[in-house]
PDB file of N, CA and C in Angstrom:
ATOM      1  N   UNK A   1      64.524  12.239 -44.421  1.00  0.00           N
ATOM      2  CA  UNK A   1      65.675  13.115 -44.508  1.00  0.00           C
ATOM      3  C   UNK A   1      65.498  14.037 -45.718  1.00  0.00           C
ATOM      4  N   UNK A   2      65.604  15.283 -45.125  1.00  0.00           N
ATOM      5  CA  UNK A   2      65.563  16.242 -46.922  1.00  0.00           C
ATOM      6  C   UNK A   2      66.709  16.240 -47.383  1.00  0.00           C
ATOM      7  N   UNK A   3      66.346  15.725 -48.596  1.00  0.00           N
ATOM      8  CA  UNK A   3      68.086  15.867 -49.442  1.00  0.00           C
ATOM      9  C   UNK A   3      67.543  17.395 -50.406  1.00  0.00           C
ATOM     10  N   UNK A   4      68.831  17.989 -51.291  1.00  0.00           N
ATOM     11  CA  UNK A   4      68.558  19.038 -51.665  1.00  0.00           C
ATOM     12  C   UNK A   4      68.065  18.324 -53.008  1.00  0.00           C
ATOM     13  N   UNK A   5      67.707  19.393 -53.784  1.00  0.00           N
ATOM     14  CA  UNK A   5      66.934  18.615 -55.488  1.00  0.00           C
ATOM     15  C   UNK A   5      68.243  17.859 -56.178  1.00  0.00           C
ATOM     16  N   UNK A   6      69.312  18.758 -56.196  1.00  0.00           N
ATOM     17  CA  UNK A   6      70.497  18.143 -57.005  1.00  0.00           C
ATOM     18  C   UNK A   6      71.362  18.263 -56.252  1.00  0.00           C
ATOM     19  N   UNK A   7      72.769  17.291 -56.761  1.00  0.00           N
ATOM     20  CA  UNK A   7      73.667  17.337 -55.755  1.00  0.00           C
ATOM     21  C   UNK A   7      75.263  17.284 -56.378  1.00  0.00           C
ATOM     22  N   UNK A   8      75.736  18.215 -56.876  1.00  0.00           N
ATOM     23  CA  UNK A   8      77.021  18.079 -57.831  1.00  0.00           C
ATOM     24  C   UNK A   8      77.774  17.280 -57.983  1.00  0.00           C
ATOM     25  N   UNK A   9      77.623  16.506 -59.418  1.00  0.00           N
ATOM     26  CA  UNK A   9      78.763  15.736 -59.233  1.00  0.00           C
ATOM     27  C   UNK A   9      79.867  15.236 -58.861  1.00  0.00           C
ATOM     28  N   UNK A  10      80.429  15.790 -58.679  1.00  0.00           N
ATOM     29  CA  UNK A  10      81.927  15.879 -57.781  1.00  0.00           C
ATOM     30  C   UNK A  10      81.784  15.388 -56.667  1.00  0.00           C
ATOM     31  N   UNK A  11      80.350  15.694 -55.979  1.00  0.00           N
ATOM     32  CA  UNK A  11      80.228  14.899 -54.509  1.00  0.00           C
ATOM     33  C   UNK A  11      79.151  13.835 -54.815  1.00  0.00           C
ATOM     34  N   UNK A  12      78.960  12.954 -56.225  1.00  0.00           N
ATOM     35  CA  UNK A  12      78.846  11.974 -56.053  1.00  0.00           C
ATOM     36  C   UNK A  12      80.165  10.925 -56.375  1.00  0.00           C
ATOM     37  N   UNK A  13      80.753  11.305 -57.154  1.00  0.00           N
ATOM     38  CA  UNK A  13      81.906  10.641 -57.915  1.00  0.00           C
ATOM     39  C   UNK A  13      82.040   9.576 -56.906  1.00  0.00           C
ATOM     40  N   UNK A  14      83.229   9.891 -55.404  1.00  0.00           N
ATOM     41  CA  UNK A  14      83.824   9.196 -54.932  1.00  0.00           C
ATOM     42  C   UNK A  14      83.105   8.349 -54.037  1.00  0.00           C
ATOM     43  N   UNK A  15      81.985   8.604 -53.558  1.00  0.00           N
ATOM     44  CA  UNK A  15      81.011   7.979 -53.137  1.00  0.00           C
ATOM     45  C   UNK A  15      80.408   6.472 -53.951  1.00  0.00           C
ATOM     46  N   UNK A  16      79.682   7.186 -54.709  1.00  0.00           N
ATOM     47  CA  UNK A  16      79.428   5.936 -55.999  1.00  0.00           C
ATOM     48  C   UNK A  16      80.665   5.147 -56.622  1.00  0.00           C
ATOM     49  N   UNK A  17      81.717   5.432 -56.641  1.00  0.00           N
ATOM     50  CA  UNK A  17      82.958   4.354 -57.121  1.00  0.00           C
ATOM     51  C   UNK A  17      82.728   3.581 -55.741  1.00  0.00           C
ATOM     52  N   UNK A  18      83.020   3.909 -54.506  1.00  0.00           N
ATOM     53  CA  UNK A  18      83.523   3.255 -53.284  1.00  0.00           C
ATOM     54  C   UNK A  18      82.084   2.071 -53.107  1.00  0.00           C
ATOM     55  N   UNK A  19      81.013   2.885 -53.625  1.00  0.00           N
ATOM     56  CA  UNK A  19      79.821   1.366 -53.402  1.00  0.00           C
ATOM     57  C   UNK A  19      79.905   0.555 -54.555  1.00  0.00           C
ATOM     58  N   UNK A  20      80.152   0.639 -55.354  1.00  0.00           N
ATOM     59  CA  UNK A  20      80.554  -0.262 -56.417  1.00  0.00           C
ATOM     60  C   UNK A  20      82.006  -1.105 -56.272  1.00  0.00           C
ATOM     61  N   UNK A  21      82.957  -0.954 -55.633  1.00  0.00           N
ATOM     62  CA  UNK A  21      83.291  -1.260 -55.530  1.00  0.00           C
ATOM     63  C   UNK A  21      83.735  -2.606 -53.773  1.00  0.00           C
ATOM     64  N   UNK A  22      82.563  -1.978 -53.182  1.00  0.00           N
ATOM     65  CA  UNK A  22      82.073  -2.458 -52.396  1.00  0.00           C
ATOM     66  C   UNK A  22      81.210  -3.878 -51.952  1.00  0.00           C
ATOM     67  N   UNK A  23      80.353  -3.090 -53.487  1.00  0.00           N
ATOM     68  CA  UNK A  23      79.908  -4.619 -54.272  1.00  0.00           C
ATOM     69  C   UNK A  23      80.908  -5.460 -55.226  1.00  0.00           C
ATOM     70  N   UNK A  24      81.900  -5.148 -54.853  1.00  0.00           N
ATOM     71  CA  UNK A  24      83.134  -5.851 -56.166  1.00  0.00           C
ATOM     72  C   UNK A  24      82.400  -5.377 -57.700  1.00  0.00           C
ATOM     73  N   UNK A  25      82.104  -4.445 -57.931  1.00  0.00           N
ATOM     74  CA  UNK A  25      81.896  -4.126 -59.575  1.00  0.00           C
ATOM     75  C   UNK A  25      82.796  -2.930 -59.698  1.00  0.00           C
ATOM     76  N   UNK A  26      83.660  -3.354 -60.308  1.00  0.00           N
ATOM     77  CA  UNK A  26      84.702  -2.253 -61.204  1.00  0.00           C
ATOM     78  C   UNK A  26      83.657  -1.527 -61.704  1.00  0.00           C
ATOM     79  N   UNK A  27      83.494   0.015 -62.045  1.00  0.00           N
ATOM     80  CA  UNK A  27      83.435   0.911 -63.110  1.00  0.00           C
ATOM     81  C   UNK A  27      84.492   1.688 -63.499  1.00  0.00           C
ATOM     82  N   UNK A  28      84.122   1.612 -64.815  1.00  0.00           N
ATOM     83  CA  UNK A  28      85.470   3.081 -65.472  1.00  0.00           C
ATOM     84  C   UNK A  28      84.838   4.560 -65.224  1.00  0.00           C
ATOM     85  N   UNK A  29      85.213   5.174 -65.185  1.00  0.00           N
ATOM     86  CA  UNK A  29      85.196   6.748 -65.030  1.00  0.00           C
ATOM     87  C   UNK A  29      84.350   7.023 -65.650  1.00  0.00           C
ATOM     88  N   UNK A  30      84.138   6.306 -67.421  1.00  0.00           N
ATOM     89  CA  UNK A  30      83.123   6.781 -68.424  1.00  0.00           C
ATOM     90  C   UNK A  30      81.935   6.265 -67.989  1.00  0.00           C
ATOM     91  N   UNK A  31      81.979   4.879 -67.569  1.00  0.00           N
ATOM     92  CA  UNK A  31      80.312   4.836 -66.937  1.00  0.00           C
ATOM     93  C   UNK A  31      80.169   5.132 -65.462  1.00  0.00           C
ATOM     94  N   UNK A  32      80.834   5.717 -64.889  1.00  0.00           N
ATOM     95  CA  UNK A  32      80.263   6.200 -63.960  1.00  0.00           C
ATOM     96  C   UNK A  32      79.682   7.695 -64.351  1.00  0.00           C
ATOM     97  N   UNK A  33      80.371   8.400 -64.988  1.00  0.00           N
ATOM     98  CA  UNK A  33      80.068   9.838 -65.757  1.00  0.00           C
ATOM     99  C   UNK A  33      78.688   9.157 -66.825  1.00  0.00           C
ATOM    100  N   UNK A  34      78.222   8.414 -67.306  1.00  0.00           N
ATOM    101  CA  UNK A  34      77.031   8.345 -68.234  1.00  0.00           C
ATOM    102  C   UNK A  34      75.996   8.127 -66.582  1.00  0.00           C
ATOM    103  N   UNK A  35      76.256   7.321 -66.073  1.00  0.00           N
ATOM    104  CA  UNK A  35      75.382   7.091 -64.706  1.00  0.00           C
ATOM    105  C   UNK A  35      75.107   8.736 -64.038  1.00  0.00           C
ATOM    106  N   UNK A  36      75.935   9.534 -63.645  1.00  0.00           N
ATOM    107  CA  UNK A  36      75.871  10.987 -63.230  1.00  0.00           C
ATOM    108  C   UNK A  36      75.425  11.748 -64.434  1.00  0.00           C
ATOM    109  N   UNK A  37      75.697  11.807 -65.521  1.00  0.00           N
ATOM    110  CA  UNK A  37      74.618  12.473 -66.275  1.00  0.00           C
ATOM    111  C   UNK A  37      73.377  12.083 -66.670  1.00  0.00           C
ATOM    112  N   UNK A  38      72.931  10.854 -66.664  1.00  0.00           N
ATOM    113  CA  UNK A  38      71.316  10.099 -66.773  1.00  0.00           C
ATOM    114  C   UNK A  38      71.096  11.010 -65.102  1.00  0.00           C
ATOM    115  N   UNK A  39      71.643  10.755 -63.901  1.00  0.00           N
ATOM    116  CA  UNK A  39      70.176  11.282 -62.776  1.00  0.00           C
ATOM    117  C   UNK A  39      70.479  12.684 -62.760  1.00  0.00           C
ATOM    118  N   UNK A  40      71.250  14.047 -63.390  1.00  0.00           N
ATOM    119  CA  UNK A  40      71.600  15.213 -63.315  1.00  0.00           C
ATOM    120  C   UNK A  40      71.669  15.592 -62.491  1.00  0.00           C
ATOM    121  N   UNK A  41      72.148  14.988 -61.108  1.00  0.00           N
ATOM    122  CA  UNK A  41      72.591  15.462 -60.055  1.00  0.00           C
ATOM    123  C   UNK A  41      71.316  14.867 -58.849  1.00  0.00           C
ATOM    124  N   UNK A  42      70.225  14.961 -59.855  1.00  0.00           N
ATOM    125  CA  UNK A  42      69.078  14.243 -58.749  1.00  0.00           C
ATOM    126  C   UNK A  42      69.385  13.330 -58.282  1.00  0.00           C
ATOM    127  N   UNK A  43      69.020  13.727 -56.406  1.00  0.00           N
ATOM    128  CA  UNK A  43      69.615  11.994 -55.891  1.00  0.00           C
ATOM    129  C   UNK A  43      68.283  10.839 -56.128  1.00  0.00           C
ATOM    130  N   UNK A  44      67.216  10.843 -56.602  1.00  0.00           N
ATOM    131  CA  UNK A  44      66.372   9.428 -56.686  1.00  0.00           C
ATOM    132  C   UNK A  44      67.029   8.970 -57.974  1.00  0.00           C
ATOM    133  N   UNK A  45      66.942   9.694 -58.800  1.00  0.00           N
ATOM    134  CA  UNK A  45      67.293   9.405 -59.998  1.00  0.00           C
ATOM    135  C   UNK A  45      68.640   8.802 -59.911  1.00  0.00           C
ATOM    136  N   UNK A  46      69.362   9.667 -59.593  1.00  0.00           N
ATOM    137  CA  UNK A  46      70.941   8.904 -59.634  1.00  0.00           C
ATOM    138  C   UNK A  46      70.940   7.760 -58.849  1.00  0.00           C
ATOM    139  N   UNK A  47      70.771   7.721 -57.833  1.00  0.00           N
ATOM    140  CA  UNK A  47      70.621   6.355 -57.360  1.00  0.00           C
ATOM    141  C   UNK A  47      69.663   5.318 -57.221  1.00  0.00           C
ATOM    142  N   UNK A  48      68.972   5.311 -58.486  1.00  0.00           N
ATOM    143  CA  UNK A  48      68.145   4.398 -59.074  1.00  0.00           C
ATOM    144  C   UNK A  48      69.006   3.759 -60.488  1.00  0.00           C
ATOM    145  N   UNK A  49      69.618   4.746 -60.883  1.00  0.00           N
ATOM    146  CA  UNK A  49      70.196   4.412 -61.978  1.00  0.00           C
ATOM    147  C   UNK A  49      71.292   2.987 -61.444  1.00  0.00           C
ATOM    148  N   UNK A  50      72.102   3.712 -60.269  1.00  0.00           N
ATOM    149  CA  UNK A  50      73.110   2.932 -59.977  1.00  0.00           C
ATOM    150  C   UNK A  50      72.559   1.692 -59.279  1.00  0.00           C
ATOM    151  N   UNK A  51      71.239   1.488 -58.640  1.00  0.00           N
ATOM    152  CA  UNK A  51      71.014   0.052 -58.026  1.00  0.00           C
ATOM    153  C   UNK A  51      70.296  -0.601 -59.627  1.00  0.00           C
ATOM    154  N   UNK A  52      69.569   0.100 -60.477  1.00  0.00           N
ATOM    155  CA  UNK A  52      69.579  -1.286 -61.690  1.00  0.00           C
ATOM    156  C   UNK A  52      70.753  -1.528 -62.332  1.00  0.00           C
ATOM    157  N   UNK A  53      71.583  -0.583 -62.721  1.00  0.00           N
ATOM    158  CA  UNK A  53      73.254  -0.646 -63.213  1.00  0.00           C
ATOM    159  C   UNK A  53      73.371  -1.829 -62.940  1.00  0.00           C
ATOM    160  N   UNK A  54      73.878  -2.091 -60.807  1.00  0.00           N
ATOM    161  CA  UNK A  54      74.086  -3.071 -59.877  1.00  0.00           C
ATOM    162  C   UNK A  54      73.606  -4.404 -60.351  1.00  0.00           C
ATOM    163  N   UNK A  55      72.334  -4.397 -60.041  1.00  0.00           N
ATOM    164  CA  UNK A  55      71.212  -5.289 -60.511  1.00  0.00           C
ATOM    165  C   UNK A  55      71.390  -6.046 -61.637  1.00  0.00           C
ATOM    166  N   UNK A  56      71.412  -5.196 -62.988  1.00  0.00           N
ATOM    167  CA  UNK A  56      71.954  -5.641 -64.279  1.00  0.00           C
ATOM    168  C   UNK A  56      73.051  -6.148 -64.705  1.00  0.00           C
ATOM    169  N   UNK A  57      74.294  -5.962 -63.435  1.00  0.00           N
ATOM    170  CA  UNK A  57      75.274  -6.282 -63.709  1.00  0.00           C
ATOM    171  C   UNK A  57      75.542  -7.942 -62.955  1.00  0.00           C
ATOM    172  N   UNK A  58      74.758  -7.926 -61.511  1.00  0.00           N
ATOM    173  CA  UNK A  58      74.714  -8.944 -61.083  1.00  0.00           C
ATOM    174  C   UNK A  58      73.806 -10.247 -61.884  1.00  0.00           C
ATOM    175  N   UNK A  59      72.487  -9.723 -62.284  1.00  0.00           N
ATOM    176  CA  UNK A  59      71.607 -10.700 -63.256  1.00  0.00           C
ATOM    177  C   UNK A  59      72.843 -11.158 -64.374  1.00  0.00           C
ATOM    178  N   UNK A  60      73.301 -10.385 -64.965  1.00  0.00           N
ATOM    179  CA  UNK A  60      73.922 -11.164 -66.372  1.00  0.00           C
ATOM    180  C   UNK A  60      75.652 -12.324 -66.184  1.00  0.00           C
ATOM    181  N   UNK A  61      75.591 -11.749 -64.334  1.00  0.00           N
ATOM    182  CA  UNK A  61      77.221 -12.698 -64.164  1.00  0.00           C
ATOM    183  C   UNK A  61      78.397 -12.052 -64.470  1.00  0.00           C
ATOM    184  N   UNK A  62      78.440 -10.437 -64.022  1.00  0.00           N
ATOM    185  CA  UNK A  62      79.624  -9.436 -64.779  1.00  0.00           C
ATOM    186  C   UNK A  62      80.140  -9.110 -63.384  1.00  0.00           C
ATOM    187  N   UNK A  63      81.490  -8.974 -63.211  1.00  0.00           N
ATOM    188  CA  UNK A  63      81.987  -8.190 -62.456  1.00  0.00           C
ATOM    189  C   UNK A  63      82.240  -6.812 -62.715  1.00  0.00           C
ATOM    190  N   UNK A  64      81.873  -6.604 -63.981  1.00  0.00           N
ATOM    191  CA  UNK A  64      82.412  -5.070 -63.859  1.00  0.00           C
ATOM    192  C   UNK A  64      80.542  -4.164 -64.871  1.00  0.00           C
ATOM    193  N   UNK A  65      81.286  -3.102 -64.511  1.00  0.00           N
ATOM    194  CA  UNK A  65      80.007  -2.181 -65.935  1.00  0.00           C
ATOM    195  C   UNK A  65      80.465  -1.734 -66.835  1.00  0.00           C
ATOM    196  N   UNK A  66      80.175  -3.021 -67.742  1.00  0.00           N
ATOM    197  CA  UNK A  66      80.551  -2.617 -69.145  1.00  0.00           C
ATOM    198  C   UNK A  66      79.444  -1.570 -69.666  1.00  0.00           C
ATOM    199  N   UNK A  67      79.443  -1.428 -70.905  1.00  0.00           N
ATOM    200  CA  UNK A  67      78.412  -0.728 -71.713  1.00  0.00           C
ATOM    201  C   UNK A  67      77.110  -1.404 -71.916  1.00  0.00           C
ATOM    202  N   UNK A  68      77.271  -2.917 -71.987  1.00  0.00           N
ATOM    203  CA  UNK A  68      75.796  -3.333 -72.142  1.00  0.00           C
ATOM    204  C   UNK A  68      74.909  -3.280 -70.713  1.00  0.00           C
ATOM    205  N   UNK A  69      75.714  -3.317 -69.963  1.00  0.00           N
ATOM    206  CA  UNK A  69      75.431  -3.900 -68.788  1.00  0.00           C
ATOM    207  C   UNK A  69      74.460  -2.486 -68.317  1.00  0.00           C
ATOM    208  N   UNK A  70      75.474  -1.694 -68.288  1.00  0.00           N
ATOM    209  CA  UNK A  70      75.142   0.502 -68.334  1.00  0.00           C
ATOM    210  C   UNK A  70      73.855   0.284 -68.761  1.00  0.00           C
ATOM    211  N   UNK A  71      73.960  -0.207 -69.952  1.00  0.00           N
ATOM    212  CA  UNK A  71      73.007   0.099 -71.307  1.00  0.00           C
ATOM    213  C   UNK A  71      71.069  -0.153 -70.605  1.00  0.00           C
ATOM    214  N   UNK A  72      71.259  -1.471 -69.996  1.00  0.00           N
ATOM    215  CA  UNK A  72      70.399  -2.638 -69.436  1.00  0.00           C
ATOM    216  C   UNK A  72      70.090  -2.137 -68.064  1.00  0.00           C
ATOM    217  N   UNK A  73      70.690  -1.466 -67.189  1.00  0.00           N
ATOM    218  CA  UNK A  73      70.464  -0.640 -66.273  1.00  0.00           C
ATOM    219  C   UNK A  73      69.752   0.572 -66.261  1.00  0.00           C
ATOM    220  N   UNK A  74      70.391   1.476 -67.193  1.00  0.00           N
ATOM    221  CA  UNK A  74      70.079   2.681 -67.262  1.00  0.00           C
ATOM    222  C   UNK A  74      68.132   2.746 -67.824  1.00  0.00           C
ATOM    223  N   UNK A  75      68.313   1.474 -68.751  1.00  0.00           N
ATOM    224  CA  UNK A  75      67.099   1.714 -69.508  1.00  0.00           C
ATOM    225  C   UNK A  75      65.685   1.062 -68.379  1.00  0.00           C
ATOM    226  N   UNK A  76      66.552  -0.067 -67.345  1.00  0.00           N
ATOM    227  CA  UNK A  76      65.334  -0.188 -66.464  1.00  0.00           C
ATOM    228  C   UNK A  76      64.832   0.580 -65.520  1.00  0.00           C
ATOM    229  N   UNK A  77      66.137   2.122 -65.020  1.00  0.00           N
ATOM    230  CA  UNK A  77      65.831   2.822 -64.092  1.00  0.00           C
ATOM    231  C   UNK A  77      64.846   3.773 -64.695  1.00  0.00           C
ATOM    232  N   UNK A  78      65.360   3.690 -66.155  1.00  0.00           N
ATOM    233  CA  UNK A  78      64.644   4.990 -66.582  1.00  0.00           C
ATOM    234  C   UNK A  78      62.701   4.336 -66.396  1.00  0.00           C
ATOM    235  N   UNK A  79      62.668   3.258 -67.086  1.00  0.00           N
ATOM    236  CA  UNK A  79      61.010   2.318 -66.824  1.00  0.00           C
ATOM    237  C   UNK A  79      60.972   2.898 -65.683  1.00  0.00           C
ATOM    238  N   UNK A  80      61.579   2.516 -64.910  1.00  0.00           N
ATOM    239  CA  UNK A  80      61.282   2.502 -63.003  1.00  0.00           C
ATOM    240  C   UNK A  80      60.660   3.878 -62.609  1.00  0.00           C
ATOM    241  N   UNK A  81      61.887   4.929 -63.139  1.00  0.00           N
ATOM    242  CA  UNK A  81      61.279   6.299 -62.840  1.00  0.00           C
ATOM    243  C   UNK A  81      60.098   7.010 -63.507  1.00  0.00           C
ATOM    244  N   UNK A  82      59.591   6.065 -64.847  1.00  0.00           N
ATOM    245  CA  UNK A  82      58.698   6.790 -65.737  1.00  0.00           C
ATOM    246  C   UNK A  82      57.256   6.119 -65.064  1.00  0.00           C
ATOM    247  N   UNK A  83      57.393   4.911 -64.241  1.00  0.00           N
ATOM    248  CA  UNK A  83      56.048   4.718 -63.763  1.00  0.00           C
ATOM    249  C   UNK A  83      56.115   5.297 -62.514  1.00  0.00           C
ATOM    250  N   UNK A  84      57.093   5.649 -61.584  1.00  0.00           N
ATOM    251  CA  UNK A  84      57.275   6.267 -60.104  1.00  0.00           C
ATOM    252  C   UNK A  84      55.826   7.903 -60.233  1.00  0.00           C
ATOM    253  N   UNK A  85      56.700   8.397 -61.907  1.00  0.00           N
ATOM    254  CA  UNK A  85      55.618   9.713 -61.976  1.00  0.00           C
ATOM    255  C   UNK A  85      54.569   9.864 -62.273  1.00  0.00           C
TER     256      UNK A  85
END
């Protein structure tokens, strides 16, 4: 499927709350906005960010995304994407 390079925030927002919450993980607004500015609209990126987020949040026993949890996510998507290139 071609997706376009970026994809404005606004049309990820409600999307990404509804799968998180899907998975029962609360986010606040602020980490969902640090999650949309780490992939800049890129969809691999952005939604790499949000399945280690997921991931990180499920490994440590959290229902929600706190900041460490963000923190521990963000930094494995970023690994993930720096060996992808």
């Amino acid at each position: 499927m071609t997706l376009p390079h970026t994809i404005p925030a606004d049309q990820w927002r409600a999307p990404l709350r509804e799968r998180f919450e899907r998975a029962t993980l609360a986010i606040s607004d602020e980490q969902l906005e640090r999650i949309l500015a780490f992939g800049e609209g890129r969809p691999y990126d952005t939604m790499a960010a949000c399945l280690y987020v997921g991931l990180a949040a499920r490994r440590l026993g959290s229902e929600a995304i706190d900041a460490f949890v963000l923190e521990k996510g963000l930094e494995e998507a970023h690994a993930r994407l720096v060996e992808d290139s």
